[in-house]
C-alpha atoms as a PDB file:
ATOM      1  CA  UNK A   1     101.343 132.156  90.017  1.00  0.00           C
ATOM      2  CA  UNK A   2     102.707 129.631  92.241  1.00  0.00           C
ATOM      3  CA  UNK A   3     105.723 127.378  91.499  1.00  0.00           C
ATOM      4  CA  UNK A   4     103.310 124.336  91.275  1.00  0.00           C
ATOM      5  CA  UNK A   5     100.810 125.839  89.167  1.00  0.00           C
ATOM      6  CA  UNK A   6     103.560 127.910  86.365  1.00  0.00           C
ATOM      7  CA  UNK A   7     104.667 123.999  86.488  1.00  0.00           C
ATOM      8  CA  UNK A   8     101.189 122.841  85.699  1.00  0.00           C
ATOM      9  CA  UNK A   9     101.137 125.144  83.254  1.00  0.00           C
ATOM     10  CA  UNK A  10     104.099 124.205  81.694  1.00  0.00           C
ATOM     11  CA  UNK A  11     103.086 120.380  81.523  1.00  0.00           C
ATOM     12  CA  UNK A  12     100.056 121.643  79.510  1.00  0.00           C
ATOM     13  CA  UNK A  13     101.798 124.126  77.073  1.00  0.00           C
ATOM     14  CA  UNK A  14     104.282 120.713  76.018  1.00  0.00           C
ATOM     15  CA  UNK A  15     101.639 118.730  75.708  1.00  0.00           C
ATOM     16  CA  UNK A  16      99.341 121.240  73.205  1.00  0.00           C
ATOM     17  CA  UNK A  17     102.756 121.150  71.385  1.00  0.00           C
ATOM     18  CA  UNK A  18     102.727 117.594  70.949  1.00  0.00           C
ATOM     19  CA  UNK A  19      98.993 117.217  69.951  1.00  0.00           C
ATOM     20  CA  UNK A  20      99.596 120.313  67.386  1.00  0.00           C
ATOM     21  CA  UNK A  21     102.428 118.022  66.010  1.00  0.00           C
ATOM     22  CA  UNK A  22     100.391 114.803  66.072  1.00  0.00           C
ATOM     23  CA  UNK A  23      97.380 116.824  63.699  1.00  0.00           C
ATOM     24  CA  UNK A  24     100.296 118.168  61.247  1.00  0.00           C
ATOM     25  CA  UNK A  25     101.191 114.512  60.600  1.00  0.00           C
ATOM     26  CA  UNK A  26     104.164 113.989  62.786  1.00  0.00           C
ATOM     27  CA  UNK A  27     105.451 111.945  65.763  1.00  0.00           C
ATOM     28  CA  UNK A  28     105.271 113.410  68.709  1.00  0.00           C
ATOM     29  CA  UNK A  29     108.257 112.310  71.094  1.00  0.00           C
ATOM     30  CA  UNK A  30     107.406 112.984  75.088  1.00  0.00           C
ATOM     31  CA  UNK A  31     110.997 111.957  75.900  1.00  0.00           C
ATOM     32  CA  UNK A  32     114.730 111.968  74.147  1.00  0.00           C
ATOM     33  CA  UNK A  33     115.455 109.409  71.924  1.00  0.00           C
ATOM     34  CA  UNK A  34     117.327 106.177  72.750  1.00  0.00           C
ATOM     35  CA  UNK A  35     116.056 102.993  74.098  1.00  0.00           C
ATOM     36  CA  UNK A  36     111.911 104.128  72.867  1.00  0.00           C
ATOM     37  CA  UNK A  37     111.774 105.200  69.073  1.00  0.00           C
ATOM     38  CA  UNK A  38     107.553 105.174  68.939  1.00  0.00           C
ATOM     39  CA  UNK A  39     106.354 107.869  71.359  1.00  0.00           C
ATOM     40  CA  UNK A  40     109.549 106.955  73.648  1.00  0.00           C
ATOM     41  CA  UNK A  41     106.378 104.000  74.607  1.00  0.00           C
ATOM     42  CA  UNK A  42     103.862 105.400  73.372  1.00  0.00           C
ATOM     43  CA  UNK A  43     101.796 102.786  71.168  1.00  0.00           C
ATOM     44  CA  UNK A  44     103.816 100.425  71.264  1.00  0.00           C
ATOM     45  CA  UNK A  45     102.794  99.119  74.292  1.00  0.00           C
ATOM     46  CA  UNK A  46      99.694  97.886  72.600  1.00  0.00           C
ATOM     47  CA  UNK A  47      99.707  94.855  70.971  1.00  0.00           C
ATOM     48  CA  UNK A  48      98.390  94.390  67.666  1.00  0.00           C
ATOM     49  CA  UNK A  49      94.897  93.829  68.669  1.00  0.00           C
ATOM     50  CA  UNK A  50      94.046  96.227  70.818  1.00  0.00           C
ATOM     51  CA  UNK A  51      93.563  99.310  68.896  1.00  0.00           C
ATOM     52  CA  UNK A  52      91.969  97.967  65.415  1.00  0.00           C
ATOM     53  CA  UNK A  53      90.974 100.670  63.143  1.00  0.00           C
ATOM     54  CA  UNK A  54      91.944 103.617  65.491  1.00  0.00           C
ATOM     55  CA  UNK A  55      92.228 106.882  63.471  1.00  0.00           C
ATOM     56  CA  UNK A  56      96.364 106.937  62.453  1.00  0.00           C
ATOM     57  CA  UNK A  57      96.321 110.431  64.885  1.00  0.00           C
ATOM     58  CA  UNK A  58      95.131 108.839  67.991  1.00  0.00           C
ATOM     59  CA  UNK A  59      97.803 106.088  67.543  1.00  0.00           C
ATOM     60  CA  UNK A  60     100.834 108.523  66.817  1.00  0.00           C
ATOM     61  CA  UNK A  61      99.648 110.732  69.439  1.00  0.00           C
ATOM     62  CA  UNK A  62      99.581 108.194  72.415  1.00  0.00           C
ATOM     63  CA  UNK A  63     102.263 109.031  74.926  1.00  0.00           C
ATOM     64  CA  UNK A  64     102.039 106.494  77.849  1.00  0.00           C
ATOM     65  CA  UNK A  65     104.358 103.928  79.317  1.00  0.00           C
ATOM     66  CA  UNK A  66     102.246 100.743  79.113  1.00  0.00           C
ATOM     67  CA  UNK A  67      98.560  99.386  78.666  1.00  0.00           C
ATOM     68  CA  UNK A  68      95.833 100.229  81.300  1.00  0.00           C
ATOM     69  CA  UNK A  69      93.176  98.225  79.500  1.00  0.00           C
ATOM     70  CA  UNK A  70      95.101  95.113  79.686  1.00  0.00           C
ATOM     71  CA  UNK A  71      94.032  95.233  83.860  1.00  0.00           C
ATOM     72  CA  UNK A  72      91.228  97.012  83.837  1.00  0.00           C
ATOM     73  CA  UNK A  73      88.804  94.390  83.216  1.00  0.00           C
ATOM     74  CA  UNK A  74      86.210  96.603  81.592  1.00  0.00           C
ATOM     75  CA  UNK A  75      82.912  94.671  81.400  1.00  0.00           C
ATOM     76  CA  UNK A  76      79.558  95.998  78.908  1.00  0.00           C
ATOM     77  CA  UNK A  77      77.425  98.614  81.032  1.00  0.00           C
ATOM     78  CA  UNK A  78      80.615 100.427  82.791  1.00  0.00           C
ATOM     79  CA  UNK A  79      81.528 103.542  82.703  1.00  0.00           C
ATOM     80  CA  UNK A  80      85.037 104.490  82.387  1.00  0.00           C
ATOM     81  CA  UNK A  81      87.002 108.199  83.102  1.00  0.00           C
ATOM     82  CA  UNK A  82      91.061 108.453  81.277  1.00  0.00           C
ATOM     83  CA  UNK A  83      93.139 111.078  83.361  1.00  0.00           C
ATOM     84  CA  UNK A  84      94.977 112.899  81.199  1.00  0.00           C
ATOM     85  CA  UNK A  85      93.549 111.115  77.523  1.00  0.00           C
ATOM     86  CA  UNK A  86      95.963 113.304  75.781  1.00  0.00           C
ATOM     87  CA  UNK A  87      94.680 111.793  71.998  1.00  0.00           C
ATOM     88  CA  UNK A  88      92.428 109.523  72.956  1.00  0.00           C
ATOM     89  CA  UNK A  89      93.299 106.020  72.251  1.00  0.00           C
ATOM     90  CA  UNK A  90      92.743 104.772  75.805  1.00  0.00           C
ATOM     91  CA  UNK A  91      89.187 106.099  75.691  1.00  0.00           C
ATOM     92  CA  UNK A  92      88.271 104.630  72.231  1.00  0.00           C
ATOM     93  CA  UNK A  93      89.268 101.230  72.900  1.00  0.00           C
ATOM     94  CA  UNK A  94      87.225 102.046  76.663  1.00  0.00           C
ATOM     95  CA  UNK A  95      84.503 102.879  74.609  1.00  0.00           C
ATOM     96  CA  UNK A  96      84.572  99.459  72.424  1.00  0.00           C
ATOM     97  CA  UNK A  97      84.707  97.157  75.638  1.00  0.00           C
ATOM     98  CA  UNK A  98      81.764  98.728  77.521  1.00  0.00           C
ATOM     99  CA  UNK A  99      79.692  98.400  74.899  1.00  0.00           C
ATOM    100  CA  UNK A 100      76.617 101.097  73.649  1.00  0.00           C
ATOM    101  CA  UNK A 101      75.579 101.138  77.093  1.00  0.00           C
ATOM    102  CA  UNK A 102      78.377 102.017  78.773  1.00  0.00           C
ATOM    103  CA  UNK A 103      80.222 105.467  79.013  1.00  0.00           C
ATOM    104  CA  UNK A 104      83.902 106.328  78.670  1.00  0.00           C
ATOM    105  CA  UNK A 105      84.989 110.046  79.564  1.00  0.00           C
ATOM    106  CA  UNK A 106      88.403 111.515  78.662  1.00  0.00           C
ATOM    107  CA  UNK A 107      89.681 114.518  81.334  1.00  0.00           C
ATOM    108  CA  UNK A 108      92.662 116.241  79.803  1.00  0.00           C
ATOM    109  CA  UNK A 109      93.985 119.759  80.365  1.00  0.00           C
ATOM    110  CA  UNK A 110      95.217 121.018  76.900  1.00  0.00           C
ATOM    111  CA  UNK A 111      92.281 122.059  74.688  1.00  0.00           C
ATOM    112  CA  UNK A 112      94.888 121.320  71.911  1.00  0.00           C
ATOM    113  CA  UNK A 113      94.943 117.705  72.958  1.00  0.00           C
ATOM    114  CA  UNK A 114      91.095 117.656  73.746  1.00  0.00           C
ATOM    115  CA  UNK A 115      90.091 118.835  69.954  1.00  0.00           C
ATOM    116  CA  UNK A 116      92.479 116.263  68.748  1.00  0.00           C
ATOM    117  CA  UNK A 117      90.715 113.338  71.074  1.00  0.00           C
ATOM    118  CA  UNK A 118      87.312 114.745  69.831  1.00  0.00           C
ATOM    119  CA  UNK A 119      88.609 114.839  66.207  1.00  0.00           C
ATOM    120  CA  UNK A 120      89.733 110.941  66.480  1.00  0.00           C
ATOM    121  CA  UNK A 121      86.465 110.128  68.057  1.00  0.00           C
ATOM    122  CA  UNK A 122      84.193 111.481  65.372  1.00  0.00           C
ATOM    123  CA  UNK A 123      86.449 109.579  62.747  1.00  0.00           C
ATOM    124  CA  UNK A 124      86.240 106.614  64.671  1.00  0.00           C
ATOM    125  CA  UNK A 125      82.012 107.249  65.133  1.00  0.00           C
ATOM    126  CA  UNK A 126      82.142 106.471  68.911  1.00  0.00           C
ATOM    127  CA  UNK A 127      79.095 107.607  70.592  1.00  0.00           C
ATOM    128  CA  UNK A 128      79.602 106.581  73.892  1.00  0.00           C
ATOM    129  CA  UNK A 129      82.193 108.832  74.536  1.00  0.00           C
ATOM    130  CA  UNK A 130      82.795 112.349  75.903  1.00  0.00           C
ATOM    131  CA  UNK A 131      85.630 114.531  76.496  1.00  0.00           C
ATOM    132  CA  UNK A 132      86.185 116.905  79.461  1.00  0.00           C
ATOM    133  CA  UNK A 133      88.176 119.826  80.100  1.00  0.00           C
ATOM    134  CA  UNK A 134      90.143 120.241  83.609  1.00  0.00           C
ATOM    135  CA  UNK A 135      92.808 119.312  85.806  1.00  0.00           C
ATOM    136  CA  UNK A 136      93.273 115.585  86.914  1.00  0.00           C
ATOM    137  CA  UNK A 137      93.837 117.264  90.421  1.00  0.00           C
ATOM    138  CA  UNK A 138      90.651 118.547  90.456  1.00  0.00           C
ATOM    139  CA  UNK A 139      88.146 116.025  88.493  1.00  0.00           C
ATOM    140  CA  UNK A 140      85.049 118.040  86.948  1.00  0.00           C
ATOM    141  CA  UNK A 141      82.387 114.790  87.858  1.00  0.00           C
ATOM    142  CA  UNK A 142      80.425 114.279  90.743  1.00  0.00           C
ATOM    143  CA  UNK A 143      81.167 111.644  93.587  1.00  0.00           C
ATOM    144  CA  UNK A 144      80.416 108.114  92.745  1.00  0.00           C
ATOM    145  CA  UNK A 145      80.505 108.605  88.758  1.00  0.00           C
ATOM    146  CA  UNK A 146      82.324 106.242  87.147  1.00  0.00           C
ATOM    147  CA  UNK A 147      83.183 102.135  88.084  1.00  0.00           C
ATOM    148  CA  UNK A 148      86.285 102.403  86.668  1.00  0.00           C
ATOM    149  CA  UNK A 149      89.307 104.792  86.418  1.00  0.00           C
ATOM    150  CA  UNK A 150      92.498 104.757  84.091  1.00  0.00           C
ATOM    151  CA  UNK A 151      95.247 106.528  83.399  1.00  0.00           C
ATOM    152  CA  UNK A 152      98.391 105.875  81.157  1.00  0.00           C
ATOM    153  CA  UNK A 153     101.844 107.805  82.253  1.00  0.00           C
ATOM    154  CA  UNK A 154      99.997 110.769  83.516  1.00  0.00           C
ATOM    155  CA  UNK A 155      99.831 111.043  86.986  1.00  0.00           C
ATOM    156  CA  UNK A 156     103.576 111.892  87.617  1.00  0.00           C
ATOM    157  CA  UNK A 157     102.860 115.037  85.367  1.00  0.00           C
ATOM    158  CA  UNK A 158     101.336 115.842  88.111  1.00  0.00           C
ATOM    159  CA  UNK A 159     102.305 118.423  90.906  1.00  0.00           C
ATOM    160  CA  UNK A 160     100.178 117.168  93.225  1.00  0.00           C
ATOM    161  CA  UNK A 161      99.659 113.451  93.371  1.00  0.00           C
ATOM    162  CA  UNK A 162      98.211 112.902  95.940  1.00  0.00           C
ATOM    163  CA  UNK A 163      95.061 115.470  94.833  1.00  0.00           C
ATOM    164  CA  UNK A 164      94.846 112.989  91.894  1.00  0.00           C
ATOM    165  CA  UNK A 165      94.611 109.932  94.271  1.00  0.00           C
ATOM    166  CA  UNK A 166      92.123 111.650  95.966  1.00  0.00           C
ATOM    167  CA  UNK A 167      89.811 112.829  93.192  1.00  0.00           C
ATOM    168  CA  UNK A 168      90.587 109.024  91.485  1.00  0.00           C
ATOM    169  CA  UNK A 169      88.567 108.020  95.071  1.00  0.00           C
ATOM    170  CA  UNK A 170      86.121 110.591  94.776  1.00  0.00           C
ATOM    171  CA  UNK A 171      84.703 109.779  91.576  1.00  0.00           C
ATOM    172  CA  UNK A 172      84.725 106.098  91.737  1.00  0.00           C
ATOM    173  CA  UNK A 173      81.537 104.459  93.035  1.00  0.00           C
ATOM    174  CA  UNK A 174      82.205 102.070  96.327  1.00  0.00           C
ATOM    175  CA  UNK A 175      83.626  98.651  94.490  1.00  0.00           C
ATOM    176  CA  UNK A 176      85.413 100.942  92.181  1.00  0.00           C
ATOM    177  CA  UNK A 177      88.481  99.885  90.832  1.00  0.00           C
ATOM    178  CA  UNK A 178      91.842 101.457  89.428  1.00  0.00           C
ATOM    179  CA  UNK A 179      94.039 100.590  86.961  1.00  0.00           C
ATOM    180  CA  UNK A 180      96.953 102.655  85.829  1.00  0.00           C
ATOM    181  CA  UNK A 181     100.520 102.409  84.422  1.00  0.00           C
ATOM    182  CA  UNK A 182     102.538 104.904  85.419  1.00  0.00           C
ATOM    183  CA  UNK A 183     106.524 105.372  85.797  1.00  0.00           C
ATOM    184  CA  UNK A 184     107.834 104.706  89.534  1.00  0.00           C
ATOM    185  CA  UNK A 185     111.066 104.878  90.718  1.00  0.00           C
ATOM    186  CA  UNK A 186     113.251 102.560  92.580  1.00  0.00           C
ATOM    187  CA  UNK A 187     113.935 103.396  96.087  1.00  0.00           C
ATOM    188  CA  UNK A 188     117.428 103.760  96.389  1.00  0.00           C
ATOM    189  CA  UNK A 189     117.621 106.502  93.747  1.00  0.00           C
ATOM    190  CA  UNK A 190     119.340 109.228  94.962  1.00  0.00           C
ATOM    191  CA  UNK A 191     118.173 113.181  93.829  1.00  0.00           C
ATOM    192  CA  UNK A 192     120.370 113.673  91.174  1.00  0.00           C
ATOM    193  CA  UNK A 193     120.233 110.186  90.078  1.00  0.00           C
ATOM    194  CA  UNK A 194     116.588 110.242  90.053  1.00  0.00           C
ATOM    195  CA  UNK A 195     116.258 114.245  88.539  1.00  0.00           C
ATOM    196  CA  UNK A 196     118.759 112.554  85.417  1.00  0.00           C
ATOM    197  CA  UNK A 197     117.039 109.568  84.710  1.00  0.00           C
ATOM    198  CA  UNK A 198     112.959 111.561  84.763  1.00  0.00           C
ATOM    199  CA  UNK A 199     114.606 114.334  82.836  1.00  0.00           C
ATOM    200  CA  UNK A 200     115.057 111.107  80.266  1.00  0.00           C
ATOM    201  CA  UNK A 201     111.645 110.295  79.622  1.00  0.00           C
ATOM    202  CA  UNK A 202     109.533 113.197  80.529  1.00  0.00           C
ATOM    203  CA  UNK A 203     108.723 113.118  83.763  1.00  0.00           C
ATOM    204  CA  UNK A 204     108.998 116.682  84.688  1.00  0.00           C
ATOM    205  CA  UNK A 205     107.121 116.793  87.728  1.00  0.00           C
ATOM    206  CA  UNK A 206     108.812 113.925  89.278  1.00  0.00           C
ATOM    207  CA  UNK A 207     108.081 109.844  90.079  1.00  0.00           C
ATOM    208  CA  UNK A 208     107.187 108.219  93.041  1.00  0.00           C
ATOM    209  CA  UNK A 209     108.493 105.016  94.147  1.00  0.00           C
ATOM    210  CA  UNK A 210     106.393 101.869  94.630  1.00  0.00           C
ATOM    211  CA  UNK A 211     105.999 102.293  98.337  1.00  0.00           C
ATOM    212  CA  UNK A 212     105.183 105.835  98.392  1.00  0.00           C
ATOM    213  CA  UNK A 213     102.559 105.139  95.447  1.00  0.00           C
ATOM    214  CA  UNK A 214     100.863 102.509  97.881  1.00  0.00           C
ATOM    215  CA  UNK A 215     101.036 104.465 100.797  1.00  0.00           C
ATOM    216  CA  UNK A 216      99.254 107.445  99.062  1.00  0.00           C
ATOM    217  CA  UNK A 217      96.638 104.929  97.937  1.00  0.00           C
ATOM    218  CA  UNK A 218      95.846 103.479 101.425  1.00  0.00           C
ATOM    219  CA  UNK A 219      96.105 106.824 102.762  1.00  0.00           C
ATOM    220  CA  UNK A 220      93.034 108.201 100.601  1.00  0.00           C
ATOM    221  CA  UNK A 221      91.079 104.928 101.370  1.00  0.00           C
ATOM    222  CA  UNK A 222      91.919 102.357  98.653  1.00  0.00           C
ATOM    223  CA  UNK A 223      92.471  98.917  99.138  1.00  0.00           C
ATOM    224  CA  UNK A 224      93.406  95.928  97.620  1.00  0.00           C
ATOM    225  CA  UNK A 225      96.649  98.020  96.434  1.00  0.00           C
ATOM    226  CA  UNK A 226      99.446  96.624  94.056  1.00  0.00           C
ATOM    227  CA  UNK A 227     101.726  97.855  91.828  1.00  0.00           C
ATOM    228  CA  UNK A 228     103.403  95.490  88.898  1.00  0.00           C
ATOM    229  CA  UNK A 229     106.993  96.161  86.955  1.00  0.00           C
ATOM    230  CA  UNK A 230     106.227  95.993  83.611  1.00  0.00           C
ATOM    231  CA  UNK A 231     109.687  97.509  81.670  1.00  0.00           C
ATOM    232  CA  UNK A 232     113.189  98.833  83.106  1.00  0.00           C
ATOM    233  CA  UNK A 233     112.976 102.363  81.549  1.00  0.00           C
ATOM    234  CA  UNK A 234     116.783 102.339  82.366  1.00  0.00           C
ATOM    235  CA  UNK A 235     118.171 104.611  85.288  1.00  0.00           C
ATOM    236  CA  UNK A 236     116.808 103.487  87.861  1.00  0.00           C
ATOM    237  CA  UNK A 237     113.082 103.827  86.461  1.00  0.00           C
ATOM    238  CA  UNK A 238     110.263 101.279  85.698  1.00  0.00           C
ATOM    239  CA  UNK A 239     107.433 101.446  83.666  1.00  0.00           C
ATOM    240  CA  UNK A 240     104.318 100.145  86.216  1.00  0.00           C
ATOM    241  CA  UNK A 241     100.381  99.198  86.649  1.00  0.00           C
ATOM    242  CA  UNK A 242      99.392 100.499  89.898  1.00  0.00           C
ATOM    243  CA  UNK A 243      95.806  98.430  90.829  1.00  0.00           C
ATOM    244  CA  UNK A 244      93.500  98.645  93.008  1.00  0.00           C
ATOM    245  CA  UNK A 245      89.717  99.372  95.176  1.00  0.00           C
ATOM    246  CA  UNK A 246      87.421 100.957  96.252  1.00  0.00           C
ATOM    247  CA  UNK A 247      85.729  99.348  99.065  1.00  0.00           C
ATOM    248  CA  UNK A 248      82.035  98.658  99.071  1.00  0.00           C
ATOM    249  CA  UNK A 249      81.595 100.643 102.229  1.00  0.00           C
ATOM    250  CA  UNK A 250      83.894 103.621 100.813  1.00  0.00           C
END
C-alpha cells in the first residue's frame, strides 16, 4: 500500500479503537490530555440544548472541535450527509431539525464506529436516518444528493483534502451549502512547530491554514467562502467553521 493509504488506514484502526472504548463504557480521548478533559472537545462544544436525550454513547463518543449545526441552518425537508459521523451525534440532532421528511446520512470509515452510530440511532428511534460505509475522499452518493453537508474535526484526518472538497461539491445540489468546524493552522507555523502542536490534538494527517482551506474551496467551485476562529487550541492551532456555497449554476 501506499504511504497515504497505510495512513488512511491507520486513521481508521484509532478510530475503531475509540468507538470499541465508547461501547465498553469509557471516554474515548482523540488527543493528550491538558487544556480539553471531555473528548479533548468533544461534546463539550454543545451547549446544553442541543443534544437532549441523545443515547449517553453517542455523547461520550463525539470527537470534534466545535458545533456544525450551530451554522448550518438546517430547515424541515433537507437532507443532510456527516463526513466522518464517527458516533453519531451530529446526525441525530440533523435528523431532529429536518424533520420526518427530511434525510440525514452519516459516511464514516470504521465499521466499529458505524455499528456504534447505528446502535445510538435505534436507541434514540430516529427513522430518518441512515448510515454509510466509505471514505470521505470518495463519497458513496450520487451527484446532487444532499442540500447540506457537515462535518465536525474530520477533514484534516484526511490524506487528501482536497478529494474531500471535491466530493463535498459533488454531492451537494447547486445552492448547496457547507458548514464545517475543523482545526486550521495559523500561517506562520513553521514544520516542526506545526508537526508538535497537531501531534497535540490528533491531527495526524496534518491542518491546513485558513487561506489554503479557502483556496481549495474556490478552487473546486465554491463560493461564498469563510472560515470563523472559534477556540485557540494552543500552539499555534484554532478550532474553526469553514462556510460556504454552492452556486445555483454549479
Amino acid at each position: 500500500m501506499s504511504e497515504p493509504t497505510d495512513r488512511r488506514e491507520a486513521t481508521v484502526q484509532r478510530y475503531s479503537g475509540l468507538a470499541q472504548l465508547a461501547v465498553s463504557g469509557g471516554t474515548p480521548l482523540d488527543c493528550e490530555t491538558g487544556p480539553f478533559t471531555v473528548g479533548c472537545f468533544g461534546s463539550a462544544a454543545y451547549t446544553d440544548g442541543d443534544a437532549p436525550e441523545m443515547p449517553e454513547a453517542a455523547l461520550r463518543a463525539s470527537l470534534g472541535c466545535g458545533n456544525p449545526l450551530a451554522v448550518a441552518d438546517l430547515r424541515p425537508g433537507e437532507t443532510v450527509l456527516d463526513l466522518g459521523s464517527g458516533g453519531g451525534l451530529d446526525v441525530l440532532l440533523s435528523a431532529r431539525r429536518v424533520g420526518p421528511t427530511g434525510r440525514a446520512y452519516g459516511l464514516d470509515a470504521s465499521p466499529d464506529m458505524l455499528a456504534l452510530a447505528r446502535t445510538n440511532a435505534e436507541q434514540a428511534e430516529a427513522k430518518n436516518v441512515e448510515f454509510l460505509h466509505g471514505h470521505i475522499e470518495d463519497i458513496p452518493l450520487p451527484a446532487a444528493a444532499v442540500d447540506v453537508v457537515i462535518s465536525n474535526c474530520v477533514v484534516n484526518l484526511s490524506t487528501d483534502k482536497p478529494a474531500v472538497l471535491a466530493e463535498a461539491f459533488r454531492v451537494l445540489v447547486p445552492g448547496g451549502r457547507l458548514g464545517i468546524s475543523d482545526v486550521i493552522a495559523d500561517d506562520d507555523l513553521n514544520r516542526d512547530q506545526r508537526i508538535a502542536a497537531e501531534q497535540h490534538i490528533g491531527c495526524a494527517n496534518g491542518t491546513l491554514t485558513a487561506r489554503e482551506y479557502e483556496r481549495l474551496l474556490r478552487d473546486v467551485g465554491f463560493t461564498s467562502v469563510r472560515v470563523t476562529l472559534t477556540d485557540d487550541t494552543g500552539g499555534g492551532l484554532h478550532s474553526a467553521i469553514v462556510q460556504a456555497l454552492k452556486p445555483n449554476d454549479g
